[in-house]
N, C-alpha and C. Protein backbone atom coordinates (compact mmCIF):
# COMPACT_ATOMS: atom_id res chain seq x y z
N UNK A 1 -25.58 -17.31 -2.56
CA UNK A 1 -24.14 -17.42 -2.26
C UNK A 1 -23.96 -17.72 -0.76
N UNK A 2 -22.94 -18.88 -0.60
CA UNK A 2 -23.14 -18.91 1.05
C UNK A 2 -22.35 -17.94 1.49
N UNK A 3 -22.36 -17.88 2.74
CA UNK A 3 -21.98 -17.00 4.01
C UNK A 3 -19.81 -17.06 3.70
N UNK A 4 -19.96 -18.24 3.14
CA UNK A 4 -18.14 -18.37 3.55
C UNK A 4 -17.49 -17.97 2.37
N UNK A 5 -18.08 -17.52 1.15
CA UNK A 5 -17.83 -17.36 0.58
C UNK A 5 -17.54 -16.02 -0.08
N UNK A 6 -18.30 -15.15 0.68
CA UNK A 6 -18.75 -13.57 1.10
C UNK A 6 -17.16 -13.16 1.96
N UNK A 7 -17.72 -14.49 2.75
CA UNK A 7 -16.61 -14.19 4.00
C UNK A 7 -15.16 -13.94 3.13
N UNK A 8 -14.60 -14.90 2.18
CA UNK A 8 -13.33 -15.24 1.71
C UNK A 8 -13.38 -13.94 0.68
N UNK A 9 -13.84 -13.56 0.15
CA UNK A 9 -14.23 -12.17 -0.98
C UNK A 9 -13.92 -10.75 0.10
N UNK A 10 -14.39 -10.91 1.34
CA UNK A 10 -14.46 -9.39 2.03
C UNK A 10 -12.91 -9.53 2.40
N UNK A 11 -12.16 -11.03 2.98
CA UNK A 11 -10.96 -11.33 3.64
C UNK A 11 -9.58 -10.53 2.22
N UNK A 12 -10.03 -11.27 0.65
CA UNK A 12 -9.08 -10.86 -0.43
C UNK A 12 -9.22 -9.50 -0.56
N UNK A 13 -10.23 -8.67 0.06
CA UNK A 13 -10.31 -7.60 -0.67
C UNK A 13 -9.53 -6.62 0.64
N UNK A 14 -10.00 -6.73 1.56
CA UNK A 14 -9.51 -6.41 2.75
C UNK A 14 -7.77 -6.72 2.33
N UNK A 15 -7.16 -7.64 2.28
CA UNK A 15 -5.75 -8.17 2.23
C UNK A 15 -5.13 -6.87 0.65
N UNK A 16 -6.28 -6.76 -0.50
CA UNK A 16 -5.72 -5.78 -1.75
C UNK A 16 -6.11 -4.30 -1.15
N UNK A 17 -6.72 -3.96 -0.07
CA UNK A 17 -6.73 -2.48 0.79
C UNK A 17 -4.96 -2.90 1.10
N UNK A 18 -4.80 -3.69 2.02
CA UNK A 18 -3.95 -3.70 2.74
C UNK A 18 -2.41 -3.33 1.44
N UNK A 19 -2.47 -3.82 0.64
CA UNK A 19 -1.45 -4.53 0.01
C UNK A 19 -1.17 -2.51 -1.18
N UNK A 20 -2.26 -2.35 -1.28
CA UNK A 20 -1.98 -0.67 -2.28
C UNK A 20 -2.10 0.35 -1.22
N UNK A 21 -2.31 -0.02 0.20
CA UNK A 21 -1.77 0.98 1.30
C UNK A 21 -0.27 1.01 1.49
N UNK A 22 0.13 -0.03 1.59
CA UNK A 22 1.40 -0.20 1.71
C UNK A 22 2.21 0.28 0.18
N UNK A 23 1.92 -0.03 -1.23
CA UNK A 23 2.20 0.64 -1.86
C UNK A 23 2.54 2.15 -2.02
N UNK A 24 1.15 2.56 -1.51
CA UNK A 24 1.00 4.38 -1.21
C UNK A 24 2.17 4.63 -0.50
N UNK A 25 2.74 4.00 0.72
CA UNK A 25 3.55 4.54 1.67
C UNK A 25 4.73 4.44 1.15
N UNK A 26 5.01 2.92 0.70
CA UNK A 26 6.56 2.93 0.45
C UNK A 26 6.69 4.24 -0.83
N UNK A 27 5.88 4.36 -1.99
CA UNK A 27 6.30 5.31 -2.63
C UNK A 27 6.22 6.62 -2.13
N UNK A 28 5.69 6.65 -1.23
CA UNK A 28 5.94 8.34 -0.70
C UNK A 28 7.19 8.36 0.02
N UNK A 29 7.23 7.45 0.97
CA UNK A 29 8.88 7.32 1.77
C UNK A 29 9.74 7.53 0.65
N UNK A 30 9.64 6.19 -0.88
CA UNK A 30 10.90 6.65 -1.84
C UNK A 30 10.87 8.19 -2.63
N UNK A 31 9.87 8.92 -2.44
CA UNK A 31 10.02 10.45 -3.17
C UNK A 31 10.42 10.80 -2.25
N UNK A 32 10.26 10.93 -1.03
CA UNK A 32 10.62 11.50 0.19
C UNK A 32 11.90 11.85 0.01
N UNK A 33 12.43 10.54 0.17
CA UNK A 33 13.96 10.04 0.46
C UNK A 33 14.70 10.61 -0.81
N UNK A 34 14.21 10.28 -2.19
CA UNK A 34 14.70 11.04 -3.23
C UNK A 34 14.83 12.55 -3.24
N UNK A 35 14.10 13.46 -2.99
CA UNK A 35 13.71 14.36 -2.48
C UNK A 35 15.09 15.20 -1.80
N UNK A 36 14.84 14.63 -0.62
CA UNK A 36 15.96 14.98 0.35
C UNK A 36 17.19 14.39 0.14
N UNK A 37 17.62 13.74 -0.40
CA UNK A 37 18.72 13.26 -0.78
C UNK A 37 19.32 14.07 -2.03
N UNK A 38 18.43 14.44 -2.88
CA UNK A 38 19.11 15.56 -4.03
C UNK A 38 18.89 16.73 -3.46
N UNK A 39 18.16 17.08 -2.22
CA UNK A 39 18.51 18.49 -1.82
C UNK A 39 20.04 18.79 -0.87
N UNK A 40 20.14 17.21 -0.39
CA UNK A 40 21.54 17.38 0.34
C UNK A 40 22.36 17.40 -0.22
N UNK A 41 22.30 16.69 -1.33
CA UNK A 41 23.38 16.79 -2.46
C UNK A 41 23.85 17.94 -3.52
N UNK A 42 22.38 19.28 -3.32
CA UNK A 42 22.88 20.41 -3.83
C UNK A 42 21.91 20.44 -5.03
């Protein structure tokens, strides 16, 4: 397998870390926010 091809495989996989990190966060911000928003609300 050449070298650039390794390269383009580590780049997609690196970019799907990136992409279900950002998942992780926004859904914790939206429980968060849900969260505190029905506790302000009583």
């Amino acid at each position: 397998m050449p070298y650039h091809e390794i390269h383009e495989k580590k780049k997609v996989k690196n970019y799907a870390l990136l992409v279900v990190m950002f998942a992780l966060v926004a859904t914790f911000f939206a429980v968060t926010i849900v969260k505190f928003s029905s506790m302000m609300g009583g």
